[in-house]
Protein backbone atom coordinates (compact mmCIF):
# COMPACT_ATOMS: atom_id res chain seq x y z
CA UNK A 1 -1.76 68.76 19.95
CA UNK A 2 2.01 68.74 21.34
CA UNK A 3 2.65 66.05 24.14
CA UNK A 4 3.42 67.65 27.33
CA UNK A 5 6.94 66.69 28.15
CA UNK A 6 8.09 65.72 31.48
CA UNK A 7 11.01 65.19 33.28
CA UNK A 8 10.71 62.05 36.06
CA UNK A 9 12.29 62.75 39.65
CA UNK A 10 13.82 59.45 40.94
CA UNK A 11 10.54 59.46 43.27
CA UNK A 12 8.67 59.11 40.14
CA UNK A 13 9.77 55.62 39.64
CA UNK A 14 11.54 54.23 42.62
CA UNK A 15 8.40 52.59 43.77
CA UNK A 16 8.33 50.27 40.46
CA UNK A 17 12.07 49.43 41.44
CA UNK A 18 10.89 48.50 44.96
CA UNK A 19 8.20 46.53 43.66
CA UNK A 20 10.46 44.21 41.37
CA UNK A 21 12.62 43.97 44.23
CA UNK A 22 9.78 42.89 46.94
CA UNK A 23 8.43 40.55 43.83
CA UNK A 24 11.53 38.30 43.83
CA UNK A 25 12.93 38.30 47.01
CA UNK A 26 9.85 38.77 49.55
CA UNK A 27 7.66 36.59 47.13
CA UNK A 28 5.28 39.49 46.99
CA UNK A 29 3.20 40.04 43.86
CA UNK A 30 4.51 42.50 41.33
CA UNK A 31 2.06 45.24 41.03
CA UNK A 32 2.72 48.51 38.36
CA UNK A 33 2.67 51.51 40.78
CA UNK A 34 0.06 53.73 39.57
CA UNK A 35 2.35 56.44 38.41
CA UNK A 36 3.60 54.06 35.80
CA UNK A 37 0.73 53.06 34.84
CA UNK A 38 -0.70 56.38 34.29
CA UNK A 39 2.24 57.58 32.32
CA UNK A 40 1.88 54.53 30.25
CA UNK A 41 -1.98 54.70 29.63
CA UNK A 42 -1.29 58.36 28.69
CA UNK A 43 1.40 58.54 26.25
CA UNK A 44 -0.69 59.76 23.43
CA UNK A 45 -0.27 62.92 25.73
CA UNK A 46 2.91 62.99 27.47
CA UNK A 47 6.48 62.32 26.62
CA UNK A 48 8.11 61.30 29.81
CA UNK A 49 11.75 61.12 30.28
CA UNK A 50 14.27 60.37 32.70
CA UNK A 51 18.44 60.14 33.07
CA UNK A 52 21.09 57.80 33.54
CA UNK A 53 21.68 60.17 37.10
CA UNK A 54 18.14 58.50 38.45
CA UNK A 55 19.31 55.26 37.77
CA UNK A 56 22.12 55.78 39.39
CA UNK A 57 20.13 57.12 42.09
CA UNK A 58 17.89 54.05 42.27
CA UNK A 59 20.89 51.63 41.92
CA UNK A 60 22.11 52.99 45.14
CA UNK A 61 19.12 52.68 46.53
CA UNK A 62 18.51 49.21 45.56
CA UNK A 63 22.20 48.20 47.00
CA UNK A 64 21.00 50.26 49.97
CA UNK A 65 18.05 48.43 50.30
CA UNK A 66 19.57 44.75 49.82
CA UNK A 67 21.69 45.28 52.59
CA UNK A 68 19.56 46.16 54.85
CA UNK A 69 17.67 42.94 53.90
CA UNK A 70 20.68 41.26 54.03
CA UNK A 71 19.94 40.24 50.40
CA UNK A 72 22.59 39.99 47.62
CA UNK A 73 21.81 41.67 44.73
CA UNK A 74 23.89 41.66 42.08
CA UNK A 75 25.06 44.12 39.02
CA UNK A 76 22.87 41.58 36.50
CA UNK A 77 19.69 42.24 38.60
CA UNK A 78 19.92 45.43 38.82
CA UNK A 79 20.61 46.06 34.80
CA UNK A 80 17.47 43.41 34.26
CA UNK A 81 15.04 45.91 36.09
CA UNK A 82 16.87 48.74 33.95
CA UNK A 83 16.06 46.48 30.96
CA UNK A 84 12.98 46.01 31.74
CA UNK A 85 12.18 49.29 32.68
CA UNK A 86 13.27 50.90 29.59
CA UNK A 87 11.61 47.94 27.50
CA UNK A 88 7.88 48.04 29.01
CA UNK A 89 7.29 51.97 29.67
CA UNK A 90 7.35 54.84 27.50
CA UNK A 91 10.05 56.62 29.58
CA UNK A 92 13.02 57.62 27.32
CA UNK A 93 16.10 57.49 28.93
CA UNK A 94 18.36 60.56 28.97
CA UNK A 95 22.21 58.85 28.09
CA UNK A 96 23.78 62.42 28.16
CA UNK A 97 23.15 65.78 30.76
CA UNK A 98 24.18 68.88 30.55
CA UNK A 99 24.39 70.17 34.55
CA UNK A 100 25.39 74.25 34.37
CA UNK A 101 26.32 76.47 37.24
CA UNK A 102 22.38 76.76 38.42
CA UNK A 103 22.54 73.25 40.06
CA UNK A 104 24.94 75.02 42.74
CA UNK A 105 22.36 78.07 43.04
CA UNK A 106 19.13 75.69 43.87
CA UNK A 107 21.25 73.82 46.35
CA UNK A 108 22.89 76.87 47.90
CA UNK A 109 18.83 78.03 48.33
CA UNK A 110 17.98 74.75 49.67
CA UNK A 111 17.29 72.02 47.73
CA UNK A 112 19.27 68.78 48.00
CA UNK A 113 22.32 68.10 45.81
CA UNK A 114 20.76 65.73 43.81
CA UNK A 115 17.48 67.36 43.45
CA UNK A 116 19.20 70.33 42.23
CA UNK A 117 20.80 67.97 39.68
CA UNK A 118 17.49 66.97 38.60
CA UNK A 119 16.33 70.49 38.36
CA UNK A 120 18.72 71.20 36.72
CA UNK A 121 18.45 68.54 33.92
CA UNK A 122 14.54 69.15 33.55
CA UNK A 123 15.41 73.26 33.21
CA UNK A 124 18.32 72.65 30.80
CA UNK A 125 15.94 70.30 28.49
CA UNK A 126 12.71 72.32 28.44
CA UNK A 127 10.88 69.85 30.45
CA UNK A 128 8.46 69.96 33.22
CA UNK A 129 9.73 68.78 36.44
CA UNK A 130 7.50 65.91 37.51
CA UNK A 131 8.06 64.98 41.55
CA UNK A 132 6.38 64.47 45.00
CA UNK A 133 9.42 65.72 46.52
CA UNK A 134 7.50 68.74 48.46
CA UNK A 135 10.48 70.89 49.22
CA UNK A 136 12.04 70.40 45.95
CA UNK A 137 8.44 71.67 44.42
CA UNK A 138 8.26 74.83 46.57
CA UNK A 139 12.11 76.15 46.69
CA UNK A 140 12.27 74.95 42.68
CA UNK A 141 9.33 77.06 41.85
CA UNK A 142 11.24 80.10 42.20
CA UNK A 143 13.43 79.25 39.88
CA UNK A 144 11.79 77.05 37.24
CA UNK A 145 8.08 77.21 37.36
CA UNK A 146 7.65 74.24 35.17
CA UNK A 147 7.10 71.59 38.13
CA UNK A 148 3.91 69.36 39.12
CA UNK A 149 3.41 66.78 41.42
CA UNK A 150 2.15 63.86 40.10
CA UNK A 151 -1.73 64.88 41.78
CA UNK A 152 -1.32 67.83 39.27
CA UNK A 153 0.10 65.80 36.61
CA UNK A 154 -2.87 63.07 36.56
CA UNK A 155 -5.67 66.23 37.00
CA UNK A 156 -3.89 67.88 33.29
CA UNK A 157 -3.81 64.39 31.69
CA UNK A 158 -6.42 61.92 32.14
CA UNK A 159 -8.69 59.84 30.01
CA UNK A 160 -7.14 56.67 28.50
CA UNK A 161 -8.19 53.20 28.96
CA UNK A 162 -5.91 51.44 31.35
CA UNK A 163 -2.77 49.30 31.54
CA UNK A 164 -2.75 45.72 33.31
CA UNK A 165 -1.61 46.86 37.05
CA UNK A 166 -0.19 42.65 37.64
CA UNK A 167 2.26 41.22 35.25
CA UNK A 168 2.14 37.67 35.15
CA UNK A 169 5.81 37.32 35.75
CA UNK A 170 8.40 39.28 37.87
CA UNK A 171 11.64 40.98 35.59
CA UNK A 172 14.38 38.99 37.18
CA UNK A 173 15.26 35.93 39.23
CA UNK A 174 17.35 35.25 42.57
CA UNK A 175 19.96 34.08 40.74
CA UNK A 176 20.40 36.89 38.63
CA UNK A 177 19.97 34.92 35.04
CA UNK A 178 18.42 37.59 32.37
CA UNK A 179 14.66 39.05 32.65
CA UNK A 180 12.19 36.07 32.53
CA UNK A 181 10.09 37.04 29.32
C-alpha cells in the first residue's frame, strides 16, 4: 500500500518549536506535541514533508517570541531545534520550491500570503495539505481539494503503537552550545 503523502503547514509543527523553547528557558518539561507524535508512530503510512519556507516561518516566530520574553536567542539555538527536528521525526525537509503564479490567485481569493505559499508548495508537489488553519482549509478547497486537518488526518491513519511523549533531555541549552545528545 502507497504512504499517503503530506505536506505540513507551519501550524503542524510550531507547537514542538514552542515546546523546546518553553523546555530551556521557562524550565518547563519538554513534551512531543501529539501531532508529532502521531506522524512519527505512523510512518509506515504516511510520508510527511515540510520546506525550508516553514522554517523560516518558525524562525521568525521563535525571534518573535524571544523578544517578547525578553530572551536572547541566538542563530545556534535556533539551527539546534532545526537539527533536532530533522534528526528525531520522519519529516523530510523540502531544500528547493517551486512557487507558480497560483500562489497570487489563492491570496487574491483570500488566503494569507504565506498560506498561499504553502498551498502552493503542497499543490505543486502532489501532496496533501495537512493544517488547522480553518480559513486556509475552506478558501483552499476550491482550489486544491487535497487538504485535511489534522482531526481528519489521525481518523485516515491510526493504529501504531506509540512514541515516548517526554524526552529525557531538552535539544539545546541557554548558552547556545550544540544539541545535548
Amino acid at each position: 500500500m502507497a504512504k499517503l503523502k503530506i505536506y505540513l503547514d507551519t501550524n503542524m509543527v510550531y507547537g514542538l518549536f514552542k515546546r523546546m523553547f518553553q523546555a530551556v528557558f521557562k524550565g518547563r518539561e519538554f513534551r512531543i506535541p501529539e501531532k508529532i507524535r502521531f506522524m512519527h508512530r505512523n510512518s509506515d503510512k504516511i510520508e510527511a514533508y515540510t520546506s525550508f519556507f516553514t522554517l523560516i516561518e518558525i524562525a521568525g516566530e521563535l525571534r518573535s517570541l524571544s523578544k517578547r520574553k525578553k530572551i536572547k536567542l541566538n542563530k545556534a539555538q535556533i539551527q539546534s531545534m532545526f537539527n533536532f527536528f530533522t534528526e528525531n521525526f520522519q519529516v523530510e525537509i523540502l531544500r528547493e520550491i517551486r512557487i507558480t503564479d497560483k500562489a497570487l490567485e489563492y491570496f487574491l481569493d483570500g488566503v494569507q500570503w504565506k498560506d498561499a505559499i504553502q498551498l502552493d508548495i503542497a499543490r505543486n508537489n502532489g501532496f496533501t495539505l495537512v493544517t488547522d488553519d480553518s480559513d486556509l482549509q475552506r478558501i483552499g478547497k476550491k482550489h486544491y481539494p487535497n487538504i485535511l486537518n489534522f482531526r481528519e488526518l489521525a481518523s485516515e491513519e491510526s493504529q501504531l503503537a506509540g512514541a515516548p511523549a517526554v524526552l529525557s533531555t531538552p535539544p539545546l541549552t541557554k548558552g547556545g552550545e550544540e544539541a545535548i545528545r
